[in-house]
C-alpha atoms as a PDB file:
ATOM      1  CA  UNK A   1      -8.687  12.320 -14.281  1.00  0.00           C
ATOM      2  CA  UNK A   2      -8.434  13.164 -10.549  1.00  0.00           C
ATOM      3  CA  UNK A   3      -7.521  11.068  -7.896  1.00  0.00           C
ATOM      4  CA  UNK A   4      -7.727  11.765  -3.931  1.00  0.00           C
ATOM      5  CA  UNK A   5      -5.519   8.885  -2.251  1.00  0.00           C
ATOM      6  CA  UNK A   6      -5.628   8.201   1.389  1.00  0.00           C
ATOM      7  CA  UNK A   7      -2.870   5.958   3.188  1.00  0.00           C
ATOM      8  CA  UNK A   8      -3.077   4.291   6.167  1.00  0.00           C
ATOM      9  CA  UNK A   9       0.375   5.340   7.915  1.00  0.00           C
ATOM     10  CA  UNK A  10       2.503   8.339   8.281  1.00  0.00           C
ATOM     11  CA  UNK A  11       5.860   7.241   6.734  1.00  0.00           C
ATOM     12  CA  UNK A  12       6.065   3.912   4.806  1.00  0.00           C
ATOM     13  CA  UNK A  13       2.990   4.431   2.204  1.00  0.00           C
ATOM     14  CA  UNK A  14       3.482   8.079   2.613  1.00  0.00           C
ATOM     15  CA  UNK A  15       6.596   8.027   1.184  1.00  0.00           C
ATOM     16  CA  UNK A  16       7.084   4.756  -1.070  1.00  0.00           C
ATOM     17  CA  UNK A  17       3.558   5.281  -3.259  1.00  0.00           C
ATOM     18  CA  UNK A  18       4.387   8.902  -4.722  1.00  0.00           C
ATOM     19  CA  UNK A  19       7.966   7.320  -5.666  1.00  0.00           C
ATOM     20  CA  UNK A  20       5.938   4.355  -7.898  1.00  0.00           C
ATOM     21  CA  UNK A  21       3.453   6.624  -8.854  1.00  0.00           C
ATOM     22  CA  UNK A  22       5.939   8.916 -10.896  1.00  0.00           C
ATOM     23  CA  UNK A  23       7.732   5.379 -12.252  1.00  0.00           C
ATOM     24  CA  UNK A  24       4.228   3.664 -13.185  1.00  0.00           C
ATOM     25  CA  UNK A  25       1.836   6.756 -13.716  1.00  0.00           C
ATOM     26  CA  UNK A  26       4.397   9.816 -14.893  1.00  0.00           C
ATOM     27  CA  UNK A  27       1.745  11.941 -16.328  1.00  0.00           C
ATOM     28  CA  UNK A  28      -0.266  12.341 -13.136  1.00  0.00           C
ATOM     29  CA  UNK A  29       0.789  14.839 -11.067  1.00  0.00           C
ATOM     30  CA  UNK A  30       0.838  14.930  -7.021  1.00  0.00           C
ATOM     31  CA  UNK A  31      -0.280  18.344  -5.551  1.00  0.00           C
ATOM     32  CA  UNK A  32      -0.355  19.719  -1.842  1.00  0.00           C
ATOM     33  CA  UNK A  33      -3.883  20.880  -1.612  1.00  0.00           C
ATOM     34  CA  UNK A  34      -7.030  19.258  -2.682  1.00  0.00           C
ATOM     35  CA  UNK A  35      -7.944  22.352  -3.600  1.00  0.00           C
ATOM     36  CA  UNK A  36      -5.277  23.173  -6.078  1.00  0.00           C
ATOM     37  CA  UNK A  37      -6.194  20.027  -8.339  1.00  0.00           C
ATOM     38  CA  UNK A  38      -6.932  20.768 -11.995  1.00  0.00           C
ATOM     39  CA  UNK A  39      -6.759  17.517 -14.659  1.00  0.00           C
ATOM     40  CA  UNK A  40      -4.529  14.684 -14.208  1.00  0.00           C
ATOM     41  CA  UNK A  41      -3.625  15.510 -10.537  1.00  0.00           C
ATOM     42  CA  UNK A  42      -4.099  13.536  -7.229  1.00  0.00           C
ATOM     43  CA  UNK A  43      -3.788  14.406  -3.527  1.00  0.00           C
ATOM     44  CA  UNK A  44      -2.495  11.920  -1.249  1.00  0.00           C
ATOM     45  CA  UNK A  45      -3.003  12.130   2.422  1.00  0.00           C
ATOM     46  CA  UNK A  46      -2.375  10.093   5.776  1.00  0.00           C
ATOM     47  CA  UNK A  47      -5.065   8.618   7.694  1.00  0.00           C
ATOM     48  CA  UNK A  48      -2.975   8.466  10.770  1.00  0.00           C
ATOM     49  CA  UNK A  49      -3.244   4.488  11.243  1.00  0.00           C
ATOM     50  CA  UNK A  50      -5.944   2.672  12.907  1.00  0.00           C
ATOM     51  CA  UNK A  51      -8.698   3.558  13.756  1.00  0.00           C
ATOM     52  CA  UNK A  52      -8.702   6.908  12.724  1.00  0.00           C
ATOM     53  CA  UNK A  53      -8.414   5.842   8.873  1.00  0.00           C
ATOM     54  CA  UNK A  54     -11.551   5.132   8.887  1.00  0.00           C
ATOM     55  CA  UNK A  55     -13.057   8.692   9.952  1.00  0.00           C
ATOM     56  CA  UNK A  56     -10.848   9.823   7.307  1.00  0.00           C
ATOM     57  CA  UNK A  57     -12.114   8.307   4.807  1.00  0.00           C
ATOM     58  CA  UNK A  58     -15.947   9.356   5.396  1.00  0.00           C
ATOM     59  CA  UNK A  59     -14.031  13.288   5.545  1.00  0.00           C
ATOM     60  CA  UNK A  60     -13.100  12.508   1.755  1.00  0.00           C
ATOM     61  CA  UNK A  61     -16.155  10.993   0.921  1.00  0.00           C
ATOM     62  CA  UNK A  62     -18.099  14.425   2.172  1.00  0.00           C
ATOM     63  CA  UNK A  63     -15.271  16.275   0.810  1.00  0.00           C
ATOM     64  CA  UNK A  64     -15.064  15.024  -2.729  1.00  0.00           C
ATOM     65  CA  UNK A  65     -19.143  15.147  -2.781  1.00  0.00           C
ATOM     66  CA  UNK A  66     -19.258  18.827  -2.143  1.00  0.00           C
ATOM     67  CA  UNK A  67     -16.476  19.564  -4.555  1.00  0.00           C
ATOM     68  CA  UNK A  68     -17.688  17.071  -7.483  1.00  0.00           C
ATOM     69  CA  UNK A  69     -21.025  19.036  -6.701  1.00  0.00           C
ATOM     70  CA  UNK A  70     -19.408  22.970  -7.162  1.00  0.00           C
ATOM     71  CA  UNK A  71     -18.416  21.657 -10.549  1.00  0.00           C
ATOM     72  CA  UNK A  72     -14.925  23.925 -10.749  1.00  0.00           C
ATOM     73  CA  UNK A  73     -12.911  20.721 -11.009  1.00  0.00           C
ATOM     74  CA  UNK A  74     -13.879  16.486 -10.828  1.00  0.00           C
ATOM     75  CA  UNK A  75     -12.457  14.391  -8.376  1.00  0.00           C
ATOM     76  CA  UNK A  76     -12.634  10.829 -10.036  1.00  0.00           C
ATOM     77  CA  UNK A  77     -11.191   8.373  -7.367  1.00  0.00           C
ATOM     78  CA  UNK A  78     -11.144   7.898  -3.853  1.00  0.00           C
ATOM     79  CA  UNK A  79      -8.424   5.080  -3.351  1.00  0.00           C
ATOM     80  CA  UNK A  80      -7.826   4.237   0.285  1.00  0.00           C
ATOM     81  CA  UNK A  81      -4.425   1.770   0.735  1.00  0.00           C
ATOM     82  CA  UNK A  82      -4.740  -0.120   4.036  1.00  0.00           C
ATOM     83  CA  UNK A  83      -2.569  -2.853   5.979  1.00  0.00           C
ATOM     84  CA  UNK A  84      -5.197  -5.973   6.512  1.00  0.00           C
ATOM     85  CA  UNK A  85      -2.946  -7.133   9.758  1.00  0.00           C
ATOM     86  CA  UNK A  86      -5.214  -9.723  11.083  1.00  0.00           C
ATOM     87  CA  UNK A  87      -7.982  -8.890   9.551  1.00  0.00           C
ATOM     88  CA  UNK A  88      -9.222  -9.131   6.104  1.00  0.00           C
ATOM     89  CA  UNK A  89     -10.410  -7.121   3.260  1.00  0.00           C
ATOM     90  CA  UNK A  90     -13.855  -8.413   3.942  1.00  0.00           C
ATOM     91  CA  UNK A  91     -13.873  -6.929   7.514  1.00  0.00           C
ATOM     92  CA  UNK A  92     -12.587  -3.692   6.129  1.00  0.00           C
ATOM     93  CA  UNK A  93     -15.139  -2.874   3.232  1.00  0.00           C
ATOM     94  CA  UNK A  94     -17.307  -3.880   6.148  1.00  0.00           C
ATOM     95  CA  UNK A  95     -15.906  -1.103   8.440  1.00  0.00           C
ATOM     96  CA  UNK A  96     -15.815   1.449   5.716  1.00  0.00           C
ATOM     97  CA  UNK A  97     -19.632   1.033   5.076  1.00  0.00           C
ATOM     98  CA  UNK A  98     -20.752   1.236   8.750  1.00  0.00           C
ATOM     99  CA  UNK A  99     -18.890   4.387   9.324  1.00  0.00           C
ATOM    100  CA  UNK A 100     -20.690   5.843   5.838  1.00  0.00           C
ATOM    101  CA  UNK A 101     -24.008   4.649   7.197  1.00  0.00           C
ATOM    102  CA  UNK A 102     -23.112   6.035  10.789  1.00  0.00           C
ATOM    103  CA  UNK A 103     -22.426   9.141   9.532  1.00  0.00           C
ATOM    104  CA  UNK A 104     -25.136   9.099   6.775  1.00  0.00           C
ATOM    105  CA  UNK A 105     -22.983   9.738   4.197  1.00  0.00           C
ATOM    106  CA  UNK A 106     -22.852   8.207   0.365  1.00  0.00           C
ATOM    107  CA  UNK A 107     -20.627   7.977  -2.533  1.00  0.00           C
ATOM    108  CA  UNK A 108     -21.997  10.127  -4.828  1.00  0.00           C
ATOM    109  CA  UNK A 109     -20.450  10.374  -8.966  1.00  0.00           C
ATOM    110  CA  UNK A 110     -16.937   9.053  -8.270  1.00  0.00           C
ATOM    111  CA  UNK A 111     -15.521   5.736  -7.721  1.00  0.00           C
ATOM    112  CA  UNK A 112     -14.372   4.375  -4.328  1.00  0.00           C
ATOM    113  CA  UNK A 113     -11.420   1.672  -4.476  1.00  0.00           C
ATOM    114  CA  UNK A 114     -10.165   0.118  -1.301  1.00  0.00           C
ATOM    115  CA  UNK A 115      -7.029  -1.518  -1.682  1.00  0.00           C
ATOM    116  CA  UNK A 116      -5.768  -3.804   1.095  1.00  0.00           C
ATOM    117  CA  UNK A 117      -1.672  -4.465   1.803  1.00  0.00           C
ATOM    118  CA  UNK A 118      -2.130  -8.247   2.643  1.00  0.00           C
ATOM    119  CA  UNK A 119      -0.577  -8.390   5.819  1.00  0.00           C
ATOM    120  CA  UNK A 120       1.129  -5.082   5.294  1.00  0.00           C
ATOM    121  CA  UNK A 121       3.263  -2.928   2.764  1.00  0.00           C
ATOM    122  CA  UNK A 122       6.792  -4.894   3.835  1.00  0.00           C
ATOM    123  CA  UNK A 123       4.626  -8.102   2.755  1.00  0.00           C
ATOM    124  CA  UNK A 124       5.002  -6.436  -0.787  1.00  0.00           C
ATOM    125  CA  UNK A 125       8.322  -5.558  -0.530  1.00  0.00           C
ATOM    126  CA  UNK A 126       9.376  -9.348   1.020  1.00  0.00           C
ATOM    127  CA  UNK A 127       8.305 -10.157  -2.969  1.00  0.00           C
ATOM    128  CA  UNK A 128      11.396  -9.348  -4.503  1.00  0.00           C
ATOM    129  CA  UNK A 129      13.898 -12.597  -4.974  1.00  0.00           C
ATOM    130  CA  UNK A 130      16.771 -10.610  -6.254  1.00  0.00           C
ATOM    131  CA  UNK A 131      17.870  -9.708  -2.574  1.00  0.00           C
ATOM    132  CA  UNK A 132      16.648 -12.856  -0.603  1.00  0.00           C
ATOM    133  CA  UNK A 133      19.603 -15.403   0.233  1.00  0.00           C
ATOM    134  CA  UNK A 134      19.502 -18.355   0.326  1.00  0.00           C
ATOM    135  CA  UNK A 135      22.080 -19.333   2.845  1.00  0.00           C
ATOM    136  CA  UNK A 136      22.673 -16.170   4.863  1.00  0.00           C
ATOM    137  CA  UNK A 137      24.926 -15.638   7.930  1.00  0.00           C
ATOM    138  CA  UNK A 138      22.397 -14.487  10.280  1.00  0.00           C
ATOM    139  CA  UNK A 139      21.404 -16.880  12.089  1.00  0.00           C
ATOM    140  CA  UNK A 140      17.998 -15.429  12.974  1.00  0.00           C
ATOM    141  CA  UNK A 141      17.155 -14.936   9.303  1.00  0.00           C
ATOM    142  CA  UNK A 142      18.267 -18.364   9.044  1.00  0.00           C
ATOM    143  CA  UNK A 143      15.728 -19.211  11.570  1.00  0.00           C
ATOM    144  CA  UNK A 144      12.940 -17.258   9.728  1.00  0.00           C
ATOM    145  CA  UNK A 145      13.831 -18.897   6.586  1.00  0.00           C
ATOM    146  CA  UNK A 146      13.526 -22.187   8.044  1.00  0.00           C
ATOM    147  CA  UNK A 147       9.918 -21.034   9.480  1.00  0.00           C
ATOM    148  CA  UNK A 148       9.001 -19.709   5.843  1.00  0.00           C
ATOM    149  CA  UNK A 149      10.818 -19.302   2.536  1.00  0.00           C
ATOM    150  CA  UNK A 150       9.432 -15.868   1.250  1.00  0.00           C
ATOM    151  CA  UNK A 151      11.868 -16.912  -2.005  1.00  0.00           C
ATOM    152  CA  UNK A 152       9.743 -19.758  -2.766  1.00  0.00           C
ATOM    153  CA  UNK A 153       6.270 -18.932  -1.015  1.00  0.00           C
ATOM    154  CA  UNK A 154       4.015 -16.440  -1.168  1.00  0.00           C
ATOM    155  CA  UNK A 155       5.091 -13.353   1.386  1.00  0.00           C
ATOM    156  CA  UNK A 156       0.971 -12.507   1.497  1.00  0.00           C
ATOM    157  CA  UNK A 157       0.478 -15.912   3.236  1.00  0.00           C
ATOM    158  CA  UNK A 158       3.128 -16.308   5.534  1.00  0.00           C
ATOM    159  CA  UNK A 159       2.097 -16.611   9.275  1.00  0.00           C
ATOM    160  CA  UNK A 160       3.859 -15.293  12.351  1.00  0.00           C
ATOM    161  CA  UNK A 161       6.905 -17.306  13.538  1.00  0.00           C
ATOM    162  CA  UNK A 162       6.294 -16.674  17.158  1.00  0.00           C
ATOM    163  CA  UNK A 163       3.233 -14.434  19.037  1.00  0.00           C
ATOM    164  CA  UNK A 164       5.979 -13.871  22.506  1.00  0.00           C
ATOM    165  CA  UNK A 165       8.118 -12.467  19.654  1.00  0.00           C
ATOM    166  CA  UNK A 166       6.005 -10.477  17.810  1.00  0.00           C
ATOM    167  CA  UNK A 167       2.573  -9.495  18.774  1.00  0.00           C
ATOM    168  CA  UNK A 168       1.067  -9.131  15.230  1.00  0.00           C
ATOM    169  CA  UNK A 169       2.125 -10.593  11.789  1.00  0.00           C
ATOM    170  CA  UNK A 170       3.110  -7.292  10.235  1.00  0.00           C
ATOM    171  CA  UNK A 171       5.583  -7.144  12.978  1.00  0.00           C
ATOM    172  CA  UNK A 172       7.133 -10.350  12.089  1.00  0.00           C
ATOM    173  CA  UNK A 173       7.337  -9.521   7.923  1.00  0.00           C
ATOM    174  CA  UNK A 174       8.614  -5.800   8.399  1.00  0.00           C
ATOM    175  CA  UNK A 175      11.214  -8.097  11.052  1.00  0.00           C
ATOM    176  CA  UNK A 176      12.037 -10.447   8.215  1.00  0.00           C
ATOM    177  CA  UNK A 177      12.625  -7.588   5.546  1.00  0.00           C
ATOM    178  CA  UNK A 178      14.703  -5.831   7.551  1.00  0.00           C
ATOM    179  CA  UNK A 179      17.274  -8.570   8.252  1.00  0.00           C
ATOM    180  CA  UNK A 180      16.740  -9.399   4.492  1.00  0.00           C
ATOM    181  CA  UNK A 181      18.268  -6.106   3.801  1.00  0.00           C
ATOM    182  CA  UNK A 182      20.833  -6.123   6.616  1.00  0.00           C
ATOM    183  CA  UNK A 183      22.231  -9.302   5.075  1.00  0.00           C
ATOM    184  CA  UNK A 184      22.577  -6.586   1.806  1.00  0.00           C
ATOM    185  CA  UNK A 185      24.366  -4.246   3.843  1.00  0.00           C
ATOM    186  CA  UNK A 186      21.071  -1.839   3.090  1.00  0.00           C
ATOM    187  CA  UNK A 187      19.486  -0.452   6.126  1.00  0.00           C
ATOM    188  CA  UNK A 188      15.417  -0.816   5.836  1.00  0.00           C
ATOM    189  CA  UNK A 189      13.109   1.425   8.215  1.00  0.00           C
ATOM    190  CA  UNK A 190       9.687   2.586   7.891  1.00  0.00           C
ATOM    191  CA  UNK A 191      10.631   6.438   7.766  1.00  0.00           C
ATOM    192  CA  UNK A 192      13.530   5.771   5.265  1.00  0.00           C
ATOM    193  CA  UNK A 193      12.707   3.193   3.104  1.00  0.00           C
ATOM    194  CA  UNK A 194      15.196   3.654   0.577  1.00  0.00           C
ATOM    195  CA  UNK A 195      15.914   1.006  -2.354  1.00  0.00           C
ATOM    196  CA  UNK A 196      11.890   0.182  -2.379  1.00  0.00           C
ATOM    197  CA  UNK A 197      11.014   3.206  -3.611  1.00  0.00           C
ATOM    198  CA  UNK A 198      13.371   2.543  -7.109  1.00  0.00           C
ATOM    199  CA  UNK A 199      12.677   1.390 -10.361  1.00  0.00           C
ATOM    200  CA  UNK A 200      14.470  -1.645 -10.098  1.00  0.00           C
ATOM    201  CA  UNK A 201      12.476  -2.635  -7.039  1.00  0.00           C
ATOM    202  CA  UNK A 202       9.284  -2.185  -8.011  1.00  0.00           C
ATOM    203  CA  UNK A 203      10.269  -3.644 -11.329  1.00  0.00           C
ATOM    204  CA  UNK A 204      10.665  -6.970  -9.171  1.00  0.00           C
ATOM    205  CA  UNK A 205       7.662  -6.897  -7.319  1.00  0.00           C
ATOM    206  CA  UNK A 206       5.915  -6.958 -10.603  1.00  0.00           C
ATOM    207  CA  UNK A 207       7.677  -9.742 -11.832  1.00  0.00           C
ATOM    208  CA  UNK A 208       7.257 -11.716  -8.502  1.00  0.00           C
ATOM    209  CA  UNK A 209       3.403 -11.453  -8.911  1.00  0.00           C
ATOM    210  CA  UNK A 210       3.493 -11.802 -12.616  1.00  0.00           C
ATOM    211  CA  UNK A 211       5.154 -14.873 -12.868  1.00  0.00           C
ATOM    212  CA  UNK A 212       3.525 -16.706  -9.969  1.00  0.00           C
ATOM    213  CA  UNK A 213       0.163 -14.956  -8.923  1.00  0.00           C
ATOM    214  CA  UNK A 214       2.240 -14.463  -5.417  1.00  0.00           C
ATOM    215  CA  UNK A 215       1.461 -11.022  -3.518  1.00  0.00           C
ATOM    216  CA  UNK A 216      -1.636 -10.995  -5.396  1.00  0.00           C
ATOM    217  CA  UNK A 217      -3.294  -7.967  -3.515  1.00  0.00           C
ATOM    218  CA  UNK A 218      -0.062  -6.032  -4.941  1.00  0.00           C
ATOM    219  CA  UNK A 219      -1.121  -7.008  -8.150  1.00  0.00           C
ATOM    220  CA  UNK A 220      -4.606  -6.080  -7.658  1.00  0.00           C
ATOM    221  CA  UNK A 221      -3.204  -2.330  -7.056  1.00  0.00           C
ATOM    222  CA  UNK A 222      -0.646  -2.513  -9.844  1.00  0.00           C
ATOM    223  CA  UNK A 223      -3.350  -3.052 -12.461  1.00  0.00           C
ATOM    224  CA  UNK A 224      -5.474  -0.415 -11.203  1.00  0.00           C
ATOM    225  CA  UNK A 225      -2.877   2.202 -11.632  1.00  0.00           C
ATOM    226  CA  UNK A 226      -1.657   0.667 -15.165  1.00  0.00           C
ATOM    227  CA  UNK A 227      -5.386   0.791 -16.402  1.00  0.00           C
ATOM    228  CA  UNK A 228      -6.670   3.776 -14.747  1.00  0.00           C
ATOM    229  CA  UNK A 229      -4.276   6.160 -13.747  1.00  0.00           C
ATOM    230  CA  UNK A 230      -1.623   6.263 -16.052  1.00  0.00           C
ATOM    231  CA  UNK A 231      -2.584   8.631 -18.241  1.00  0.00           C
ATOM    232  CA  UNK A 232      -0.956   9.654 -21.730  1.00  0.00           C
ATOM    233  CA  UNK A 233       1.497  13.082 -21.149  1.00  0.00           C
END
């Protein structure tokens, strides 16, 4: 089983995915070049953000058609990962199809899975209740717990807390992680994400959405990779 991955951003998803991968999916195995894929492998690459994801993804299409169709190895998967924002998964699938059609191009013998971050990636991460406090002593993340209790609601769902603040949604919940962390003494940024990317973390997230269907487009991903890519060693 292959599997040819394509992120929306440069640094966040570039970084944290591989790091679950190995926890969730051990036996498949990341390598540089689409080319150099064998059995078990998958290539993960960065559709430079918005809009040019989307051009991207018709490249992998065409790509994995003429490989799949040279028959030296079988690329099974096309997963795309892609921050919603303020739109929704409905207006992406949309987007993905017109560019196909645009460019006359079809899905031919392999699967394509699109899998939205409802709002974004940090919406995921806002899922784990081991580091949220309660009472903290910043008094902005006060302010923002006041607005919306990520502890006790679902992070996916939470709106913005002010638009003069921050323009877009996914600027207020990477905001609200970041503060969350701060009041850990952890520093959170997109290019070093740190404690995320562990066991521990991730081991949280899943617990978040098992227990209360929260962050349910995490869950949506997590069960893909459980049933479908992690293969026996």
């Amino acid at each position: 089983m292959n599997a040819y991955i394509i992120v929306e951003g440069a640094c966040t998803e570039y970084i944290v995915y591989p790091r679950w991968l190995d926890i969730l999916a051990p036996g498949l195995v990341r390598v540089d070049n689409v080319c150099d894929m064998q059995d078990n492998n998958y290539y993960l690459f960065s559709g430079g953000g918005i809009p040019s994801i989307y051009s991207h993804i018709a490249n992998a299409v065409e790509d994995i058609n003429n490989i799949n169709a040279a028959g030296d190895v079988r690329i099974d998967w096309l997963l795309v990962c892609i921050d919603t924002e303020e739109e929704s998964r409905e207006y992406i699938l949309d987007r993905i199809n017109d560019t196909l059609v645009q460019r006359k191009i079809s899905v031919e013998s392999f699967g394509l899975e699109v899998f939205e971050q409802k709002v974004s990636m940090e919406s995921w991460f806002l899922g784990n209740r081991r580091i949220f406090k309660s009472n903290p002593e910043d008094a902005e993340l006060r302010r923002y717990i006041s607005h919306y209790n990520v502890r006790e609601n679902d992070p996916e769902l939470m709106e913005n807390i002010n638009v003069e603040e921050f323009s877009t949604r996914a600027r207020f919940h990477h905001s609200y992680l970041k503060r969350i962390f701060r009041e850990q003494h952890i520093i959170y940024s997109k290019a070093r994400p740190g404690d995320v990317c562990e066991k521990h973390y991730l081991d949280r997230i899943i617990q978040r959405w098992h227990d209360t269907g929260h962050i349910a487009s995490f869950g949506r991903w997590y069960m893909f990779v459980k049933d479908k890519l992690a293969v026996s060693e």
